[in-house]
Protein backbone atom coordinates (compact mmCIF):
# COMPACT_ATOMS: atom_id res chain seq x y z
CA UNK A 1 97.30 112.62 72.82
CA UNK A 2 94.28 111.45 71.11
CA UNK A 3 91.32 109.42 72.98
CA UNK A 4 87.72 108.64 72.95
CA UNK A 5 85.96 108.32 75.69
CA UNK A 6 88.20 106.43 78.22
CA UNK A 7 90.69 105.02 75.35
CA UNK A 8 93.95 106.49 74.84
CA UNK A 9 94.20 106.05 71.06
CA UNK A 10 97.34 107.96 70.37
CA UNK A 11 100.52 109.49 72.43
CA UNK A 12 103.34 111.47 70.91
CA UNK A 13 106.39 113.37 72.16
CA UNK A 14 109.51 113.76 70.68
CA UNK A 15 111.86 111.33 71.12
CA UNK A 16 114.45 111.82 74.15
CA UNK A 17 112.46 114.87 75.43
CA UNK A 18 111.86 114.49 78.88
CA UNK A 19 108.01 113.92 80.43
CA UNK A 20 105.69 117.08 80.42
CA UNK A 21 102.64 118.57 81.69
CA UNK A 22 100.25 116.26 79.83
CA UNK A 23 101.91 113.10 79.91
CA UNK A 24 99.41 111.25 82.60
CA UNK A 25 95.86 110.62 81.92
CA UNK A 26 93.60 109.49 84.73
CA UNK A 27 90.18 108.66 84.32
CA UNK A 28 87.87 107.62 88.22
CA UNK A 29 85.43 104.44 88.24
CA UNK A 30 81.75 105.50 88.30
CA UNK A 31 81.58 105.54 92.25
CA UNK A 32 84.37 107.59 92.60
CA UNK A 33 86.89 105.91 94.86
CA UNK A 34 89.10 104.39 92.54
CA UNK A 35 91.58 106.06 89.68
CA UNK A 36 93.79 104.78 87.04
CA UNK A 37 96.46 106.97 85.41
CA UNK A 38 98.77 105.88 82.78
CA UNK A 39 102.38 107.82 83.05
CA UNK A 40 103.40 107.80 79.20
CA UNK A 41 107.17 108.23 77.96
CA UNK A 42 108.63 109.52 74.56
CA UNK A 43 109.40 106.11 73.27
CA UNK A 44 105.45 105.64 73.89
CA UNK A 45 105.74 103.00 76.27
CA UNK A 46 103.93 103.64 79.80
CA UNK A 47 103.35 102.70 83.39
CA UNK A 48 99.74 102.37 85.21
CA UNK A 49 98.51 103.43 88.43
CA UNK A 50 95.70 102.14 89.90
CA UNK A 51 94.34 103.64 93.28
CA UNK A 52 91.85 102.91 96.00
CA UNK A 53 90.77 105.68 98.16
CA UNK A 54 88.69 105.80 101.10
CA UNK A 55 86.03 107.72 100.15
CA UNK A 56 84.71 109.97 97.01
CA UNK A 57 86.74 113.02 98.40
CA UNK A 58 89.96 111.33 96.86
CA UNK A 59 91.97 112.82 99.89
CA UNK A 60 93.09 109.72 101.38
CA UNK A 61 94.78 106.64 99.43
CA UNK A 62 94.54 102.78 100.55
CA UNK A 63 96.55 101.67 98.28
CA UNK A 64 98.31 102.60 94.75
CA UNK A 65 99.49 99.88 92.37
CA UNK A 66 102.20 100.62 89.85
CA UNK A 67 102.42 98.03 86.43
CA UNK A 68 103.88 97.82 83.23
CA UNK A 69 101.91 97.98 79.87
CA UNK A 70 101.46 93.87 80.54
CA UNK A 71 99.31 94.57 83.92
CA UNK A 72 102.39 93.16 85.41
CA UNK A 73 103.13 94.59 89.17
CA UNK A 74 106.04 96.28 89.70
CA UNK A 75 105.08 98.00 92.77
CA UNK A 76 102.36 98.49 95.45
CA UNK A 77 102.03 101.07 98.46
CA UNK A 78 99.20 100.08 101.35
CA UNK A 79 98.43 103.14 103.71
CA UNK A 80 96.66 103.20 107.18
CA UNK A 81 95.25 105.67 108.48
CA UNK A 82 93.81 107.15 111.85
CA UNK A 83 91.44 109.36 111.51
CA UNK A 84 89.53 112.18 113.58
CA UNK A 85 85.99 113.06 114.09
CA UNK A 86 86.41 115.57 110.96
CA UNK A 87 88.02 112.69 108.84
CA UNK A 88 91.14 114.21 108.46
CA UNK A 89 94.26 111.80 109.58
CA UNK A 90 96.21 112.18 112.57
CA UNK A 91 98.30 108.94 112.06
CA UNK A 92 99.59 107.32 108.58
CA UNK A 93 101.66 104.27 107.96
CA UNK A 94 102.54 103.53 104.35
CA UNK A 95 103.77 100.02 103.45
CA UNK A 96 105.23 99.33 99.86
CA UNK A 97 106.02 96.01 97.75
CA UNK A 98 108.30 95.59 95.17
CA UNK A 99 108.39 93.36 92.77
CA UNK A 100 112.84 93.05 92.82
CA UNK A 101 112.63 92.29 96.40
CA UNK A 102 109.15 90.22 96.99
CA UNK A 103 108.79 91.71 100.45
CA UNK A 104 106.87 94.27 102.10
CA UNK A 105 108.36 96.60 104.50
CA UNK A 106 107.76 99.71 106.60
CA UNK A 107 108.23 103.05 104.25
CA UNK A 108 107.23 105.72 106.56
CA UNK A 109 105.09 106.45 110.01
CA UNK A 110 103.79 109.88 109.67
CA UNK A 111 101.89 112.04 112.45
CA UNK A 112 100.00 115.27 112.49
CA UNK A 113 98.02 117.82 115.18
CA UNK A 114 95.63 119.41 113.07
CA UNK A 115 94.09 122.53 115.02
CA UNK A 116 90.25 123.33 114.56
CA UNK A 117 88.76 126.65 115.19
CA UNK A 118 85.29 127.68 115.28
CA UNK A 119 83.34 129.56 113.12
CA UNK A 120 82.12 133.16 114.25
């Protein structure tokens, strides 16, 4: 892969090999809570996703949009959270859109107990 600055200006892999360590390139916006990364294939051709996070941490995604090289969406995943007092989730629900159906539906409802101890 070649690039300057923020431009890919070359990708190659063999042809028919499959995708490798090196194959995504992400690059943050200048406040930090937003990243796109292209996923390139051998044929060259490549997807884009762009995500929104909550904060500068990058821990928690709002939402992650998957398009083709046209900046046509194929797919999108919104996430909620509930959060403690140490901004860690306790609660997540992830909704995703796809483009084949048009409709946006329930993926997953996740939980967690995180345990804090103090410091000595």
């Amino acid at each position: 892969m070649t690039m300057d600055d923020r431009t890919v200006l070359s990708y190659w892999q063999r042809p028919g090999d499959q995708r490798t360590y090196g194959s995504d390139v992400c690059f943050g916006d200048d406040d930090g809570t937003e990243r796109d990364c292209r996923q390139y294939n051998s044929d060259g051709t490549y997807s884009t996703t762009h995500y929104e996070f909550t904060d500068k941490t990058k821990r928690n995604p709002v939402k992650a949009v998957l398009s083709d090289p046209d900046g046509q969406r194929l797919m999108e995943a919104d996430y909620e959270y509930a959060l403690d007092g140490f901004g860690n989730w306790r609660s997540r629900t992830v909704w995703v859109w796809m483009r084949e159906s048009g409709e946006r539906r329930l993926l997953e409802k996740d939980s967690r107990t995180l345990t804090y101890y103090p410091a000595e």
